[in-house]
Protein backbone atom coordinates (compact mmCIF):
# COMPACT_ATOMS: atom_id res chain seq x y z
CA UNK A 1 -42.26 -56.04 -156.35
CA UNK A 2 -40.94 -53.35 -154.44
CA UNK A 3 -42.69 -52.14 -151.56
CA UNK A 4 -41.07 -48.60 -151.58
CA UNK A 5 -42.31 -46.19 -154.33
CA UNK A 6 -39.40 -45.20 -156.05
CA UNK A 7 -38.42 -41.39 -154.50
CA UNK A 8 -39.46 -39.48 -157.43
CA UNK A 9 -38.72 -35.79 -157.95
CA UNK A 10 -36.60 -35.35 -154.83
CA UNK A 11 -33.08 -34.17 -154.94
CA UNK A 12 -29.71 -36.36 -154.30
CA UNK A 13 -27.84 -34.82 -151.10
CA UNK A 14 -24.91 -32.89 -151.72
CA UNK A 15 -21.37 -34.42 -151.01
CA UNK A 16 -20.64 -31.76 -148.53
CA UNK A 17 -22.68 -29.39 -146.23
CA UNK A 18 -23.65 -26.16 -148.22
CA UNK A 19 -22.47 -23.23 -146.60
CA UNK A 20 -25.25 -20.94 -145.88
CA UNK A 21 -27.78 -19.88 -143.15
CA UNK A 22 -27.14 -21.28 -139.70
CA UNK A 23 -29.87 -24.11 -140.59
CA UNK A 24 -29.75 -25.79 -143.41
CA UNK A 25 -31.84 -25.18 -146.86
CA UNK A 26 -32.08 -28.23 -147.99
CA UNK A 27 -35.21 -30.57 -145.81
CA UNK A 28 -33.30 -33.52 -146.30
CA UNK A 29 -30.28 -33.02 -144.12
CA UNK A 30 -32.20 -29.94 -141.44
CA UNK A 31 -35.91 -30.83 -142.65
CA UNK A 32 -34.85 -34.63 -142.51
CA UNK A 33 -34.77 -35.10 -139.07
CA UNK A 34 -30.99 -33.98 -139.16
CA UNK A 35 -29.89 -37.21 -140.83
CA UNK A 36 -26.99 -35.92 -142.63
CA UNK A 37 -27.05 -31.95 -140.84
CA UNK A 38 -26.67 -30.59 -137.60
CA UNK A 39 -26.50 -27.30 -136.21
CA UNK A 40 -24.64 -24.89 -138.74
CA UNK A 41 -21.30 -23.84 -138.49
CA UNK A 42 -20.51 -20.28 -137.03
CA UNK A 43 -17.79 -18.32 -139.22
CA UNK A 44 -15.04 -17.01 -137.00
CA UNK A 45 -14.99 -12.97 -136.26
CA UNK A 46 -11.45 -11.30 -137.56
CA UNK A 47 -10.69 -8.61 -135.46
CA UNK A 48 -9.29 -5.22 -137.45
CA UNK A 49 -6.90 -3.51 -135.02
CA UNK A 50 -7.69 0.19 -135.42
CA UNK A 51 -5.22 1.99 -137.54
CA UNK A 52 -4.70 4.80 -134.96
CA UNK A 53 -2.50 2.48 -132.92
CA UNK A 54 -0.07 2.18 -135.62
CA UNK A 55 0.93 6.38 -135.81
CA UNK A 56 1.76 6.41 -132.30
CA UNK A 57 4.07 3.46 -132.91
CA UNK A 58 6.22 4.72 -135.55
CA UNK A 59 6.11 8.02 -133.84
CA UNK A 60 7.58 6.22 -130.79
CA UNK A 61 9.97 4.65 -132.84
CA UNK A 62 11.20 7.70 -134.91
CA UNK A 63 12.22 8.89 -131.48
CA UNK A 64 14.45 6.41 -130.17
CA UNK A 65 16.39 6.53 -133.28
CA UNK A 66 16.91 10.04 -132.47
CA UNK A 67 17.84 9.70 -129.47
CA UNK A 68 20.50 6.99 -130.16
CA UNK A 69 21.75 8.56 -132.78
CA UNK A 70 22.43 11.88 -130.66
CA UNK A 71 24.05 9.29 -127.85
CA UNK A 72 26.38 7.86 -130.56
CA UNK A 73 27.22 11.31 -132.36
CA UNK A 74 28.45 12.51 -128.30
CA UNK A 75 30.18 9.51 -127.86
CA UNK A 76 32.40 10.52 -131.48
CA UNK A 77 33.20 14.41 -130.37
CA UNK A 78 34.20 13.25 -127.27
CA UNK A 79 36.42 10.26 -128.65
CA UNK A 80 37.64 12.72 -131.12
CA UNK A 81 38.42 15.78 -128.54
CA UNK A 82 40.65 13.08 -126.21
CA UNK A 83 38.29 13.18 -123.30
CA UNK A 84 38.88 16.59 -122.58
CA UNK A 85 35.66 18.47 -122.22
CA UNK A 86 34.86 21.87 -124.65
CA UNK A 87 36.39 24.87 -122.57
CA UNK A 88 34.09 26.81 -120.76
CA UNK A 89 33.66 30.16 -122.03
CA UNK A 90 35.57 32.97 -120.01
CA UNK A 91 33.88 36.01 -118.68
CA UNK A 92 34.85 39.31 -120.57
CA UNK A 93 37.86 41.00 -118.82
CA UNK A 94 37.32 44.43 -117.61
CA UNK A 95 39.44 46.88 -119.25
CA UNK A 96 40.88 49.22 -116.70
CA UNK A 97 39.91 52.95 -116.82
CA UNK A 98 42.05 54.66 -119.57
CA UNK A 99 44.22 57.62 -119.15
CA UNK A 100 43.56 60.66 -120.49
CA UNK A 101 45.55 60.17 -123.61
CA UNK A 102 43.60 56.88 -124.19
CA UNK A 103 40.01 58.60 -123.38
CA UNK A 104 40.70 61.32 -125.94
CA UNK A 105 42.32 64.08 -124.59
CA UNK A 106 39.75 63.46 -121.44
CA UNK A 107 42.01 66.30 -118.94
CA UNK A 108 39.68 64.98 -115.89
CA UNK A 109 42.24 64.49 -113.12
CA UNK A 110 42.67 61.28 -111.27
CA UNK A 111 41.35 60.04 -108.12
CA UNK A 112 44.48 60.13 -106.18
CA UNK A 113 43.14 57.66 -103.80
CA UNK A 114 42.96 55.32 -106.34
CA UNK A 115 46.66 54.35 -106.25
CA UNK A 116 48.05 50.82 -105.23
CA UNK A 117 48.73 49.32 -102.46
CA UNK A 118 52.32 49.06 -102.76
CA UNK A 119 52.81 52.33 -103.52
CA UNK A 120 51.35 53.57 -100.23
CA UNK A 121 52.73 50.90 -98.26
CA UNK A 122 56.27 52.12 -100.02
CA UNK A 123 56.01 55.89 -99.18
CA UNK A 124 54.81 55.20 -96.09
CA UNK A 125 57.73 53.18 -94.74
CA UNK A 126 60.20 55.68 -96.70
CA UNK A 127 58.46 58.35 -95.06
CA UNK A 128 58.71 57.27 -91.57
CA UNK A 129 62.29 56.21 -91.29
CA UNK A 130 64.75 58.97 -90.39
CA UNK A 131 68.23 60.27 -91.47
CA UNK A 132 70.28 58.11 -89.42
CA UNK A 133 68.14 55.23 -90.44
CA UNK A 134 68.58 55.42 -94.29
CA UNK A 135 72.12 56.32 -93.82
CA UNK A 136 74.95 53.54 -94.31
CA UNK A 137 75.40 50.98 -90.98
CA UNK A 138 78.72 50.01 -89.21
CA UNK A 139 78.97 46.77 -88.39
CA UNK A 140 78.36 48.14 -84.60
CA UNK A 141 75.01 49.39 -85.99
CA UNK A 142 76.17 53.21 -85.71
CA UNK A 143 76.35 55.12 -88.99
CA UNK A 144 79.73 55.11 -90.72
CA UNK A 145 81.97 58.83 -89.28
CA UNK A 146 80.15 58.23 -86.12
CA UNK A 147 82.50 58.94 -82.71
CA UNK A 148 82.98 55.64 -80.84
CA UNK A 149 86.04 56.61 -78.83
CA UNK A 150 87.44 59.76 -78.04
CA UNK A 151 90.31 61.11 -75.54
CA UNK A 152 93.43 61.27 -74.00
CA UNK A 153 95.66 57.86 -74.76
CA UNK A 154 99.18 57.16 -73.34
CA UNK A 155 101.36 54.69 -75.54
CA UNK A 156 104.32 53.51 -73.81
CA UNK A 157 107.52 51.46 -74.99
CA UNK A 158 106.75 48.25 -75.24
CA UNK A 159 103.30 48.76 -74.21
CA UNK A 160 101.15 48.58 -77.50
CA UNK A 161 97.77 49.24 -77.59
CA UNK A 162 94.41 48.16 -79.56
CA UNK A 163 92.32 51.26 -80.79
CA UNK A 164 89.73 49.23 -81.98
CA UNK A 165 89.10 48.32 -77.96
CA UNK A 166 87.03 51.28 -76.30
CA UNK A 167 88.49 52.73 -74.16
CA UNK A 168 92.46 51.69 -76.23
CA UNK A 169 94.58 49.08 -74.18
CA UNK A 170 96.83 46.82 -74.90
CA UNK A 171 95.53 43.66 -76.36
CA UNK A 172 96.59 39.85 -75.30
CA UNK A 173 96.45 39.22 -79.17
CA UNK A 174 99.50 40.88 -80.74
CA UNK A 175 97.94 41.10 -83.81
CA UNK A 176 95.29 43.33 -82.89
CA UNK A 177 97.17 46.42 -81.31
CA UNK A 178 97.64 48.86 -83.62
CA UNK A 179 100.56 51.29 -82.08
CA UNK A 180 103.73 51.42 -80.30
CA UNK A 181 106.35 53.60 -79.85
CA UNK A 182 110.20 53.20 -78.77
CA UNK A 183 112.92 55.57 -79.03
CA UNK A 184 115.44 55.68 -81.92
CA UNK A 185 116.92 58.73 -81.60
CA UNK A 186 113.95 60.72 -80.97
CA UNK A 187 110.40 59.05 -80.17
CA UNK A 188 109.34 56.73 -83.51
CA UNK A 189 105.21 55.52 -83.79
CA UNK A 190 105.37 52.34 -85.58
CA UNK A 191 102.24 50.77 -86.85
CA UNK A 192 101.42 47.63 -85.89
CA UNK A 193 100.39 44.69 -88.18
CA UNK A 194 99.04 45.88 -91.23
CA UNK A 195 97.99 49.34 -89.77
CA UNK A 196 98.67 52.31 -91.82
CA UNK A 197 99.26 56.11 -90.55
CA UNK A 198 99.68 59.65 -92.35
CA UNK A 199 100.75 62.76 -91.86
CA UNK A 200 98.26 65.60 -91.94
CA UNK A 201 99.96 68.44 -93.34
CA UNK A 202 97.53 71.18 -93.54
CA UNK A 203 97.70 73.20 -90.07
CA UNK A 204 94.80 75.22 -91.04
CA UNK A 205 92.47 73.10 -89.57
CA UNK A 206 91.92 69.52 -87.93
CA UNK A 207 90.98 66.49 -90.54
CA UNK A 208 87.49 65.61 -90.05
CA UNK A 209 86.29 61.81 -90.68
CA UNK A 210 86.12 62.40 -94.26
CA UNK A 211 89.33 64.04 -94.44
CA UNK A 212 90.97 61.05 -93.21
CA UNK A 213 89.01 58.44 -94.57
CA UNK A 214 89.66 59.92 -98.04
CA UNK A 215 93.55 59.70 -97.92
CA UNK A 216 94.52 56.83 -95.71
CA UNK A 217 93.90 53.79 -97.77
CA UNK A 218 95.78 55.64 -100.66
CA UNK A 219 98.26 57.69 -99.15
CA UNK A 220 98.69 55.99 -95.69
CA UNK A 221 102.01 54.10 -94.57
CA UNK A 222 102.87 51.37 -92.34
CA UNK A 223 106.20 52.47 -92.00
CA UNK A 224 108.09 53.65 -88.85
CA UNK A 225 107.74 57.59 -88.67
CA UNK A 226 109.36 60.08 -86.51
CA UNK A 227 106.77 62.44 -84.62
CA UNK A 228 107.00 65.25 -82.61
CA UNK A 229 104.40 67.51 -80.36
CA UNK A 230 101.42 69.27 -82.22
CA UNK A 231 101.71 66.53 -84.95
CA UNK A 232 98.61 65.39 -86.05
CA UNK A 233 97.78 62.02 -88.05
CA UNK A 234 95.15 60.36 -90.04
CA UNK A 235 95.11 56.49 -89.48
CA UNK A 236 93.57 52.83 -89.82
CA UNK A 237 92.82 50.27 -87.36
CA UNK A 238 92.80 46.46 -87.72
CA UNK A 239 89.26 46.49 -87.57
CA UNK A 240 89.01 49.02 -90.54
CA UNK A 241 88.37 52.15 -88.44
CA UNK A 242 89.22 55.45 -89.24
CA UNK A 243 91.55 57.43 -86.41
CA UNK A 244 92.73 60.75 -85.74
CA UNK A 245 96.06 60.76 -83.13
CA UNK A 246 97.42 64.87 -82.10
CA UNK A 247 100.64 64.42 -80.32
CA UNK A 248 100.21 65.70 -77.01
CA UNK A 249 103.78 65.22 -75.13
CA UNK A 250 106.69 63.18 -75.80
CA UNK A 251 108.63 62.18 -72.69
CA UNK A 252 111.78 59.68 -71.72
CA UNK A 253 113.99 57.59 -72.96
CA UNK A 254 115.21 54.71 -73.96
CA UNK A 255 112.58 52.18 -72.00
CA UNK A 256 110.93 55.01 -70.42
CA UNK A 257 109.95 56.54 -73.83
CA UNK A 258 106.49 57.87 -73.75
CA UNK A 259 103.92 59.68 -75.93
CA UNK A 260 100.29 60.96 -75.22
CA UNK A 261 98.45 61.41 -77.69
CA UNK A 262 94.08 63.12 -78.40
CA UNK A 263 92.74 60.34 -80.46
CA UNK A 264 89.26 60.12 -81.60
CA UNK A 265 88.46 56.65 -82.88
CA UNK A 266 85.46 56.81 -85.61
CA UNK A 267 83.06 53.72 -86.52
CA UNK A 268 83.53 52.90 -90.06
């Protein structure tokens, strides 16, 4: 016979550990001695991360998606444009002052010294250069009708002589004398090279510069011509001059022809 009383009235252990209190309920696996139990289980702790992390974190990122797409929408003008940056804006331009007309009839008179530079600069130099300066310049530098020679000249036969050379002599150049006389009858004034001579007819008076100067290139000759004392003639040099020749005396013969002449030699 069995020596153990049957275990009456005493419940079968569960197949697993009940959850429940950190000790167990049941005697027989905490109140048995721990047979079957042991020190409960302790259920883990989830953490909840606070929701007020999660606004500043999509605020953050709604940002940076701005902020690219303004980057990306710069990048496009300025692809677009051809690098070339937007033009600056220009400062207004100052009108000037308006006339009277312009103001409405305004009849307030104008600040003379409000008038350009160039304008005084202009008067000024007009102002301060004289009559012989504005007039026309030889190519001596005197004004044109000026005197440059003046006096008694002897012309001999075969003894030429330059009135472009001050006082007149007889050049080594043949080409530049510009009279000589020899006897044909009576004393003859030939014109040398190009040089022309004229009569002055009018015995009223004695051609001035512009007497001469106005006939000779039209009216002038470079023929021979016959002369005789008190005869006086407008005539040309080489050099362009203008000349006035009075015969003076007429002497000789043959190679001992002579003629003095007043000549006054202008600049031209």
């Amino acid at each position: 016979m069995n020596s153990e009383e049957p275990r009456q009235n005493r419940p079968a252990p569960p197949g697993h550990p009940p959850a429940g209190p950190g000790q167990g309920g049941y005697d027989g696996y905490g109140g048995y001695g721990g047979g079957y139990g042991g020190p409960a289980t302790t259920a883990p702790v989830v953490q909840v991360r606070a929701n007020s992390h999660r606004g500043a974190w999509i605020g953050a990122g709604a940002t940076l998606v701005a902020a690219v797409i303004g980057v990306v929408g710069t990048y496009m003008v300025s692809g677009n444009n051809g690098g070339q940056s937007a033009p600056r804006a220009q400062p207004p331009a100052t009108s000037a002052t308006p006339s009277g007309a312009e103001a409405g009839g305004d009849d307030t008179p104008a600040d003379p010294s409000t008038g350009t530079d160039s304008s005084r600069s202009t008067a000024t130099a007009d102002s301060s250069q004289s009559p012989e300066a504005q007039a026309p310049q030889s190519p001596t530098g005197k004004p044109g009708g000026t005197v440059e020679w003046q006096g008694a000249l002897a012309i001999e036969y075969a003894e030429p002589k330059d009135l472009d050379a001050a006082p007149p002599a007889e050049s080594e150049i043949r080409e530049e004398n510009d009279f000589s006389v020899y006897p044909f009858g009576s004393t003859m004034l030939r014109p040398e090279d190009g040089v022309k001579a004229l009569v002055w007819k009018d015995s009223t008076k004695a051609p001035s510069y512009a007497d001469c100067a106005g006939v000779i290139e039209t009216l002038g000759t470079s023929e021979d011509m016959k002369v005789k004392t008190g005869m006086v003639l407008c005539a040309s040099t080489n050099d362009g001059r203008v000349a006035r020749l009075t015969v003076k005396e007429l002497a000789g013969q043959a190679s001992d022809t002579r003629g003095v002449f007043d000549v006054v030699v202008w600049s031209h």
